[in-house]
Protein backbone atom coordinates (compact mmCIF):
# COMPACT_ATOMS: atom_id res chain seq x y z
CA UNK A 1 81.12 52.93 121.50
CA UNK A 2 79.80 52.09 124.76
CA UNK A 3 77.35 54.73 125.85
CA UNK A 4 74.67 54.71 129.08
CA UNK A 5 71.64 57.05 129.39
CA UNK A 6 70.52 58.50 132.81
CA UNK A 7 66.74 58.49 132.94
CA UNK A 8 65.99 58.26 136.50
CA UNK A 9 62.69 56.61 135.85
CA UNK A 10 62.41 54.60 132.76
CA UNK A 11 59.08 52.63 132.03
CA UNK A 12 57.63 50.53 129.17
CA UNK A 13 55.94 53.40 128.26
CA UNK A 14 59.20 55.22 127.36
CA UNK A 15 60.48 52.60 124.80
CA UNK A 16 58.56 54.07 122.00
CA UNK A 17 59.57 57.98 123.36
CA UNK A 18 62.83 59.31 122.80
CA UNK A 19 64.77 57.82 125.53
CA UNK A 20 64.03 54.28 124.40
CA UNK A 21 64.03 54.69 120.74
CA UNK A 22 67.11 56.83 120.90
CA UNK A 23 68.97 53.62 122.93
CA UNK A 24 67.64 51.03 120.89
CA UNK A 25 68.70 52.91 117.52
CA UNK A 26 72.59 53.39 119.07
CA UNK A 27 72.36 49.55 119.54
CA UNK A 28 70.99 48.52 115.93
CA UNK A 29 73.80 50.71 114.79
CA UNK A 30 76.44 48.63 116.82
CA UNK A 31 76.71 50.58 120.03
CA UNK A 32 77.51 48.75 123.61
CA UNK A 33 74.15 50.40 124.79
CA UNK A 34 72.62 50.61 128.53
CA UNK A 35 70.12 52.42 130.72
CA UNK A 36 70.72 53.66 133.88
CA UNK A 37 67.43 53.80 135.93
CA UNK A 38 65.30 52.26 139.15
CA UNK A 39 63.39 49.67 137.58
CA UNK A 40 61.15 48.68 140.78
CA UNK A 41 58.29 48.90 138.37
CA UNK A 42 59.62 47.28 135.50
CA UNK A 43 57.73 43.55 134.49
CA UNK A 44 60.09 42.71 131.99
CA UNK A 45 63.86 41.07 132.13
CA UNK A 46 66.15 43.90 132.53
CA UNK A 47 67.07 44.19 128.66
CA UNK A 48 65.47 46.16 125.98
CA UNK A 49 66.55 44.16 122.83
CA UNK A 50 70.09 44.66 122.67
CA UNK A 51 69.83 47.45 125.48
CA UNK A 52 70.90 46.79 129.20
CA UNK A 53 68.36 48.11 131.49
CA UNK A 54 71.10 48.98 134.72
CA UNK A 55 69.99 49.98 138.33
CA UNK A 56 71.53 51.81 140.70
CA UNK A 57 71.70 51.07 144.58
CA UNK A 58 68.61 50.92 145.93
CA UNK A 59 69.66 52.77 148.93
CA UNK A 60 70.40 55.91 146.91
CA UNK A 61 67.02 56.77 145.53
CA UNK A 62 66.29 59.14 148.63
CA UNK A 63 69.62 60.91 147.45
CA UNK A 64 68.36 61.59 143.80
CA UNK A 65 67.00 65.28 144.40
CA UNK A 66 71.05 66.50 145.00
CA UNK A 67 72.36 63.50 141.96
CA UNK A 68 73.97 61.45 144.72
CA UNK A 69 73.22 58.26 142.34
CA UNK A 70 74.69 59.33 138.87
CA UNK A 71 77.67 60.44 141.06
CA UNK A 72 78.04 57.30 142.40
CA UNK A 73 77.58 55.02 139.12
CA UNK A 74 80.14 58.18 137.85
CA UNK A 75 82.30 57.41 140.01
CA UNK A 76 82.64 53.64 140.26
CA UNK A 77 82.24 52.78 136.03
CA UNK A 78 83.69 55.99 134.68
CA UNK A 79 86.03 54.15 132.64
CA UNK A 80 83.96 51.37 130.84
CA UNK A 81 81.57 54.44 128.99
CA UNK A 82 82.60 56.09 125.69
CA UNK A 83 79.84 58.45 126.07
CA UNK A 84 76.91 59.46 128.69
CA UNK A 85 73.56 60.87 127.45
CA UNK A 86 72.00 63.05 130.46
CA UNK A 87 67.69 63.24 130.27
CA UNK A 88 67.36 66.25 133.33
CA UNK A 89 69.52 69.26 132.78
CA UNK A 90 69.90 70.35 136.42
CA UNK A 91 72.06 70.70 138.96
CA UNK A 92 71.69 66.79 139.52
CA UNK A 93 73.24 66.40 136.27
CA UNK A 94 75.14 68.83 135.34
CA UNK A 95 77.89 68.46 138.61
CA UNK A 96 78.11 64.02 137.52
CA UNK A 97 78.59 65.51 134.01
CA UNK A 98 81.30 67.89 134.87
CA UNK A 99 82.68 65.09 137.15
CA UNK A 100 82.39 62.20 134.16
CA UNK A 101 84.66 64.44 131.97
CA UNK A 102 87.14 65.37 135.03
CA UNK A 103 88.00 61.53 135.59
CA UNK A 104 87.84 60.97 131.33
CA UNK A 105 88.39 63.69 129.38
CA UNK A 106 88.19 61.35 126.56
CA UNK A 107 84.50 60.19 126.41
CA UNK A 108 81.58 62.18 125.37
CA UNK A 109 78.97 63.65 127.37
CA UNK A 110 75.43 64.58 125.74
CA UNK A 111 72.83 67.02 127.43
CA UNK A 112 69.24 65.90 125.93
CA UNK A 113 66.97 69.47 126.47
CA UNK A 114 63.37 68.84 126.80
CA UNK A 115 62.83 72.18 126.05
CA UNK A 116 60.86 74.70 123.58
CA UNK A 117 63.65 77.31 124.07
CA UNK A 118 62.26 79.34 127.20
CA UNK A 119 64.52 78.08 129.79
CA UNK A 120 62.89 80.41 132.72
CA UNK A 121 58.98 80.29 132.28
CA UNK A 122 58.17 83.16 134.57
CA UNK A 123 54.27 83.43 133.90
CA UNK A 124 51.29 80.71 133.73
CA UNK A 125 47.42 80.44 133.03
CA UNK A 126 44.14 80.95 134.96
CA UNK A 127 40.61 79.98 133.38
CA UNK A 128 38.27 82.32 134.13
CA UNK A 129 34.95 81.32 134.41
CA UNK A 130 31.58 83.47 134.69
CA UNK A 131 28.63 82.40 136.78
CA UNK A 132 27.53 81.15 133.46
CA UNK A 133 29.25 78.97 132.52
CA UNK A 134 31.53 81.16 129.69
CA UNK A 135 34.78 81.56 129.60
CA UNK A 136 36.41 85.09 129.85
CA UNK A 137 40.22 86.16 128.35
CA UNK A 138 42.88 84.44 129.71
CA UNK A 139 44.54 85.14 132.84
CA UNK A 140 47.81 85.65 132.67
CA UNK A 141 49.33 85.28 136.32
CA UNK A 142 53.28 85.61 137.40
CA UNK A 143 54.83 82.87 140.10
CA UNK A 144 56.37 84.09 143.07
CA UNK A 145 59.37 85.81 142.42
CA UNK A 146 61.70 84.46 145.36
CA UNK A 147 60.84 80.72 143.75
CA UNK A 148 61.10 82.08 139.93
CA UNK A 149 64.66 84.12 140.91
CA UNK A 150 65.71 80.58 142.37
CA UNK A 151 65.28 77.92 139.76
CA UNK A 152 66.81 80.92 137.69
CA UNK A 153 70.02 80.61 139.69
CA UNK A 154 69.82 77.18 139.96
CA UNK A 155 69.18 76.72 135.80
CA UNK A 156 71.70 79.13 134.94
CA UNK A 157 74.70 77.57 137.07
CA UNK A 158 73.61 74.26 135.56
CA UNK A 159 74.12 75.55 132.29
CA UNK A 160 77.19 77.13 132.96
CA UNK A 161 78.78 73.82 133.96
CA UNK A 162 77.09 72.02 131.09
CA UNK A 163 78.69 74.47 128.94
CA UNK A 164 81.90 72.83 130.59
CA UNK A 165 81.12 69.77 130.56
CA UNK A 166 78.73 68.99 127.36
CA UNK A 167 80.43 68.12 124.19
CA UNK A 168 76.58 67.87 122.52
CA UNK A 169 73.44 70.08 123.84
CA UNK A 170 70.58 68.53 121.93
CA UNK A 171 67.29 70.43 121.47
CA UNK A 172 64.45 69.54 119.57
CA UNK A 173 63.87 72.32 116.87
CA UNK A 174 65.47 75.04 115.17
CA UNK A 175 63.35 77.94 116.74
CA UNK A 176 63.91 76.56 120.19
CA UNK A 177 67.53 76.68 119.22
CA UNK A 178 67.22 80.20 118.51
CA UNK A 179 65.86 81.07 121.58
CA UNK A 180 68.54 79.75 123.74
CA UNK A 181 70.82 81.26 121.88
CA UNK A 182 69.09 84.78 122.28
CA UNK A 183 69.92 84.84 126.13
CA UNK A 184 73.27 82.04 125.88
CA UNK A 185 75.20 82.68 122.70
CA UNK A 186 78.18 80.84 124.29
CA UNK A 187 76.28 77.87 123.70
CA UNK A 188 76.03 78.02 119.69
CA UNK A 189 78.75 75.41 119.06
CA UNK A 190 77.59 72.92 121.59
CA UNK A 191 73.69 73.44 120.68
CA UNK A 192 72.30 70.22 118.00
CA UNK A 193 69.03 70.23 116.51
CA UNK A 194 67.66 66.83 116.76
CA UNK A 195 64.02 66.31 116.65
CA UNK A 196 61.96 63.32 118.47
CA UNK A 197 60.42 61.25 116.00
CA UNK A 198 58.56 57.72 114.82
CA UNK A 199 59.69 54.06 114.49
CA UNK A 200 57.81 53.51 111.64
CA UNK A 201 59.02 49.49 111.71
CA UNK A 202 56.50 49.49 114.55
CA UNK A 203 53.59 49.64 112.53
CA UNK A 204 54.24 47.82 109.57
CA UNK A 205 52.63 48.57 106.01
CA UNK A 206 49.73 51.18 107.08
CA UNK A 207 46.58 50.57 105.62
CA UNK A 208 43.95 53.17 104.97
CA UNK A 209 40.71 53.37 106.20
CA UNK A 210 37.75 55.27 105.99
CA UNK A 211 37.91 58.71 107.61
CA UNK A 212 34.97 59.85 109.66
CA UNK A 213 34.03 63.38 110.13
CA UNK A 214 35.94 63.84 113.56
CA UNK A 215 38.15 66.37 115.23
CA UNK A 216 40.58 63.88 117.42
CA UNK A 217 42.52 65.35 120.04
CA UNK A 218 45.01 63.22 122.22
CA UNK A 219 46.97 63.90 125.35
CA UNK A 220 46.40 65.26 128.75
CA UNK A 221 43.02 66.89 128.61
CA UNK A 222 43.54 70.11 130.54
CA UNK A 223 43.69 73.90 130.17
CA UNK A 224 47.27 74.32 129.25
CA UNK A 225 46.95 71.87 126.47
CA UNK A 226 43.84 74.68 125.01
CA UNK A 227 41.24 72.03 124.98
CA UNK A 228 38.66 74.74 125.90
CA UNK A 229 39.77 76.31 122.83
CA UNK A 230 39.10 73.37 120.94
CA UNK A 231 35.39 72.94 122.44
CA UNK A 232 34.75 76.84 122.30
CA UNK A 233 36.05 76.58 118.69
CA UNK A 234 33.16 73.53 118.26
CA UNK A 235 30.27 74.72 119.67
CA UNK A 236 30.57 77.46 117.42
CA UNK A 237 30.84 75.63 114.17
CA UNK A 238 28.89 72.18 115.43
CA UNK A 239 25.14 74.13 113.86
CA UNK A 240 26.86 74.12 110.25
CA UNK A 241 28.78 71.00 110.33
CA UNK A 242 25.88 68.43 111.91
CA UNK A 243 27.80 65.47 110.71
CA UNK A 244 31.14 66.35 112.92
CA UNK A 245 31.98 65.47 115.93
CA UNK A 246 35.05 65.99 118.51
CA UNK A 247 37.34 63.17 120.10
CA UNK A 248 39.27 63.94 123.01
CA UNK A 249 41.39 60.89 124.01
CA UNK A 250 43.51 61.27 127.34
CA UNK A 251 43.39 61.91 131.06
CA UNK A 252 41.30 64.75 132.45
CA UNK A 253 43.05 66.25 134.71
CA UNK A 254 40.76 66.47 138.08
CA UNK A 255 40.74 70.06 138.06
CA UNK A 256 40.05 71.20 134.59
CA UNK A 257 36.85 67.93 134.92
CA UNK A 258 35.49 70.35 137.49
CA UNK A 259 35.87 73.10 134.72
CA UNK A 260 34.20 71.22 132.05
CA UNK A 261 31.57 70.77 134.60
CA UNK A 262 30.53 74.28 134.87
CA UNK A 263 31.24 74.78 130.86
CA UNK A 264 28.38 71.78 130.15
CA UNK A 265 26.42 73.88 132.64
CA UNK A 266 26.88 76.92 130.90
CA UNK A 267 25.89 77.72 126.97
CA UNK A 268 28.42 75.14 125.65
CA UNK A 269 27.11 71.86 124.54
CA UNK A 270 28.87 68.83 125.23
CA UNK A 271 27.45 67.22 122.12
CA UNK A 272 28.81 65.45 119.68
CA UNK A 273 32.01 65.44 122.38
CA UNK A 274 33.66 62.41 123.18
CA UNK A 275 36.49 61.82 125.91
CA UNK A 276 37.91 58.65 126.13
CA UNK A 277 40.96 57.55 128.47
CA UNK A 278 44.13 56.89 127.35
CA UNK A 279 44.76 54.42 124.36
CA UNK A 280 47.87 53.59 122.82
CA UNK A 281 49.81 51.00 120.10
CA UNK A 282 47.21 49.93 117.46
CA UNK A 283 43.88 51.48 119.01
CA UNK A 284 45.62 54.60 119.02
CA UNK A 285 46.74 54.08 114.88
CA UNK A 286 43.04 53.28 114.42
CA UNK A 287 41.61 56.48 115.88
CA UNK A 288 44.01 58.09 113.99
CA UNK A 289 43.48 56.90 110.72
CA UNK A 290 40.10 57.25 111.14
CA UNK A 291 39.85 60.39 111.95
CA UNK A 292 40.05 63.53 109.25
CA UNK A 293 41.38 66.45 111.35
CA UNK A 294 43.88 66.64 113.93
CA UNK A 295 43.50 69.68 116.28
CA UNK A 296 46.48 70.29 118.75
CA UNK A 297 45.52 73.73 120.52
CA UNK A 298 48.07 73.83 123.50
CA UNK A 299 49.26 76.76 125.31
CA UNK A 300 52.37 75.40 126.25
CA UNK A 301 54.52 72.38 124.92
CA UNK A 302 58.66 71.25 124.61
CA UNK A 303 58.11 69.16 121.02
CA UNK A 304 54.64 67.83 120.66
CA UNK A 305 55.08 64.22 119.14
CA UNK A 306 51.26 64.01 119.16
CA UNK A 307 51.20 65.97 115.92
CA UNK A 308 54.03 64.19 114.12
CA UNK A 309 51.80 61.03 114.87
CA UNK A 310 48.81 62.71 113.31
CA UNK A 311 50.80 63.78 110.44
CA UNK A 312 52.16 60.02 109.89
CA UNK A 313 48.25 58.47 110.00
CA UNK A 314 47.07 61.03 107.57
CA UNK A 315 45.40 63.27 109.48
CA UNK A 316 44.95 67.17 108.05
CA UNK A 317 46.95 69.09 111.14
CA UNK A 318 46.06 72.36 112.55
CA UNK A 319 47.98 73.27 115.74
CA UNK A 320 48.30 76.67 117.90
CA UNK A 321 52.16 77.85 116.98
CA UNK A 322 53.87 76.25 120.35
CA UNK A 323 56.74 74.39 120.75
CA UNK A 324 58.43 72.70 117.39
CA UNK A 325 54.67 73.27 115.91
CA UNK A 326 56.44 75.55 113.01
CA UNK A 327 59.60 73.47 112.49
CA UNK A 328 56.99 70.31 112.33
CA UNK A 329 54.44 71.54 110.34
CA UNK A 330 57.41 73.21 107.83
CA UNK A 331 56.03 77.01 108.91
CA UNK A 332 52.41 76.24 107.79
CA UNK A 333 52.89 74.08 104.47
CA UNK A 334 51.78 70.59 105.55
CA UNK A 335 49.58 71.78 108.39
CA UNK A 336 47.65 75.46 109.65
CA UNK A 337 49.48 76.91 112.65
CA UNK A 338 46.93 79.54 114.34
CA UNK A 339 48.10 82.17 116.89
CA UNK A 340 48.42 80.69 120.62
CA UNK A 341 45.60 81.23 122.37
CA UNK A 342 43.56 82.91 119.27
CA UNK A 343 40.19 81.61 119.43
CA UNK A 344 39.28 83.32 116.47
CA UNK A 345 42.18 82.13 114.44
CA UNK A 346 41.30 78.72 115.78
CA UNK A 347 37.66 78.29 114.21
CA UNK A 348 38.44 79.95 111.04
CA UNK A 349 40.95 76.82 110.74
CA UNK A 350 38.71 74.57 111.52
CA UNK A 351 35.69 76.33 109.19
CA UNK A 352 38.28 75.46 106.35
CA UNK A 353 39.42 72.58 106.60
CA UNK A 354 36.08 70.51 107.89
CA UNK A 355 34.33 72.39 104.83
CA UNK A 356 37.33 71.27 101.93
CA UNK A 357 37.64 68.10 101.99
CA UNK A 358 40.34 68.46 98.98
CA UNK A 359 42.18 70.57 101.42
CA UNK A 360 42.06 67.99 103.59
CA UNK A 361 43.52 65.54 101.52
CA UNK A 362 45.96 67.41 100.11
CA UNK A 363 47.52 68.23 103.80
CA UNK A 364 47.27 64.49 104.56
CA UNK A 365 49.86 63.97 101.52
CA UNK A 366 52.22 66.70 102.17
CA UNK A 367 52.76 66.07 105.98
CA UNK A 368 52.79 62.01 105.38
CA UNK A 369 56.14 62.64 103.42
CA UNK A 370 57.16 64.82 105.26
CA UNK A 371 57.27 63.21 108.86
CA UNK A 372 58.85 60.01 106.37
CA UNK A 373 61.77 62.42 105.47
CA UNK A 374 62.21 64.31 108.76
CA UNK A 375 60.97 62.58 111.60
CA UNK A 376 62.21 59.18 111.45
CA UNK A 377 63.56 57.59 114.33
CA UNK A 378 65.85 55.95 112.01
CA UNK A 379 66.98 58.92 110.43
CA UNK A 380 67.55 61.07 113.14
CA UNK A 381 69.77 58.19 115.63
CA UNK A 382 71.50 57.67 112.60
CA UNK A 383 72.64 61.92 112.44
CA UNK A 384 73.35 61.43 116.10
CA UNK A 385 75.71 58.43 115.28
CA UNK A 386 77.83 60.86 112.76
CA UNK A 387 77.87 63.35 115.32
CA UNK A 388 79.10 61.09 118.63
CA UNK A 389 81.71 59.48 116.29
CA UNK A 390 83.49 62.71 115.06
């Protein structure tokens, strides 16, 4: 088949994410593969190993708010594609989609949903902070309803036509299935289950080292990913476990730094805390197999591939139950899942797994097979492959 992928904005960043391992994969398994993004950024040739990195006019960036460029490549190289994968499930897709099966009823268009299921977020969090330094129950605050009743309209017409248009709706786990289908039922024949994964030919034979007593954390350091929850849940536990110590590796956002600020001020400690800025390819393997507990506390998350990286390294998983946390961790049997945003729940994790080590060890087993079994990039392309060809 020859199939193209719209991500407006691909970077080298994104060949080991979904959209790059997800072309690459089609193309090992025989595909005609290409990408369709601006590359202005882009230091490499404009191929991915057998993938064709493909730009559109230059002169129609300005346009890409209303999807004037995927109309356009639509439009003039309809013909030559057996199938188009779609990364933004807007408006600015969903009209080229409907349009791409108007002119060729014959190819197959996929939707890719990056998406835990709650299509219409209407709420969002506020820190509060005291004037010493401790943090008070969340805040629960609603947007403004004229801009919330908007992107409704706007996300339910897109769906609408992708329901048209889509032969394939991909989302990434079961539950977040469910929940689109709790408000869309229409949608349960078109709506696939395909999770993101690892390309475990990446890393080779991985070698075991010795695991320090550390809590590792990666990804953007800020209050929606819970990382006060994770320090709260630490200073509380740091007296009877002197030998631990946390590891938060990513960017701090420059708001929540100012938070942190008054929290060091306050009654929590900031020792035994590291932050580091981001790492990646075989630092980040390092810190992870050196580490003996992963914590992944987040308020709000699509998939969360962090954890099925943690899981792959060895680490003993305990996440708050957001996104695919549930489907990844198999609903608690190869990691703990702790009520979102339940302090309380979160440090009684933590009490039990830094103080069994055989608990530890015995999670590091379980989830290492099971990320092998489930979360293969491998396996998963290859499911996709089944399902483009019948």
């Amino acid at each position: 088949m020859r199939i193209m992928l719209w991500i407006p904005f691909f970077s080298e960043k994104m060949v080991m994410k979904d959209p790059g391992q997800i072309a690459l994969h089609l193309a090992e398994l025989g595909h005609d593969v290409g990408i369709l993004s601006y590359l202005k950024d882009w230091n490499k040739p404009k191929s991915i190993g057998k993938v064709k990195l493909v730009s559109p006019p230059d002169k129609l960036k300005k346009w890409l708010p209303v999807g004037l460029p995927l109309i356009y490549y639509v439009l003039v190289h309809t013909k030559p594609y057996d199938c188009l994968i779609l990364y933004l499930s807007g408006l600015t897709t969903a009209i080229p989609s409907l349009l791409f099966k108007i002119l060729n009823n014959h190819s197959v268009c996929v939707v890719k949903l990056d998406s835990n299921g709650i299509l219409y977020p209407y709420s969002g969090y506020r820190m509060k902070v005291d004037s010493g330094g401790n943090l008070g129950n969340t805040e629960q605050y609603k947007h403004n309803i004229l801009t919330w009743f908007f992107y409704r309209v706007i996300g339910e017409l897109a769906l609408r036509i992708f329901a048209l248009s889509a032969d394939i709706i991909i989302i990434e786990s079961p539950e977040a299935r469910e929940r689109v289908l709790a408000i869309h039922p229409w949608l349960k024949h078109k709506l696939v289950v395909l999770p993101n994964g690892i390309n475990f030919k990446e890393f080779g034979e991985i070698k075991p080292i010795k695991r320090n007593k550390t809590i590792m954390y990666v990804g953007r350091v800020e209050y929606a990913k819970g990382v006060d929850l994770l320090l709260m849940a630490f200073s509380r536990l740091k007296d009877k476990y002197l030998d631990w110590n946390v590891e938060l590796i990513g960017q701090v956002t420059p708001w929540f730094r100012s938070q942190l600020e008054i929290m060091w001020e306050g009654r929590m400690s900031r020792d035994r805390v590291v932050i580091h800025s981001p790492i990646y390819g075989e630092e980040l393997m390092e810190r992870y197999l050196s580490s003996s507990i992963f914590c992944f506390p987040s308020r709000s998350e699509s998939f969360g591939i962090v954890l099925v990286e943690a899981m792959c390294f060895g680490c003993a998983v305990i996440s708050s139950d957001v996104g695919a946390a549930r489907y990844i961790l198999n609903n608690g049997h190869v990691g703990l899942i702790f009520e979102n945003d339940n302090l309380e729940q979160l440090v009684e994790g933590l009490d039990k797994l830094m103080g069994d080590e055989a608990l530890r060890n015995k999670l590091s087993e379980v989830a290492k097979a099971r990320v092998r079994q489930e979360f293969n990039w491998e396996t998963i392309v290859n499911k996709l492959d089944i399902i483009l060809r019948r």
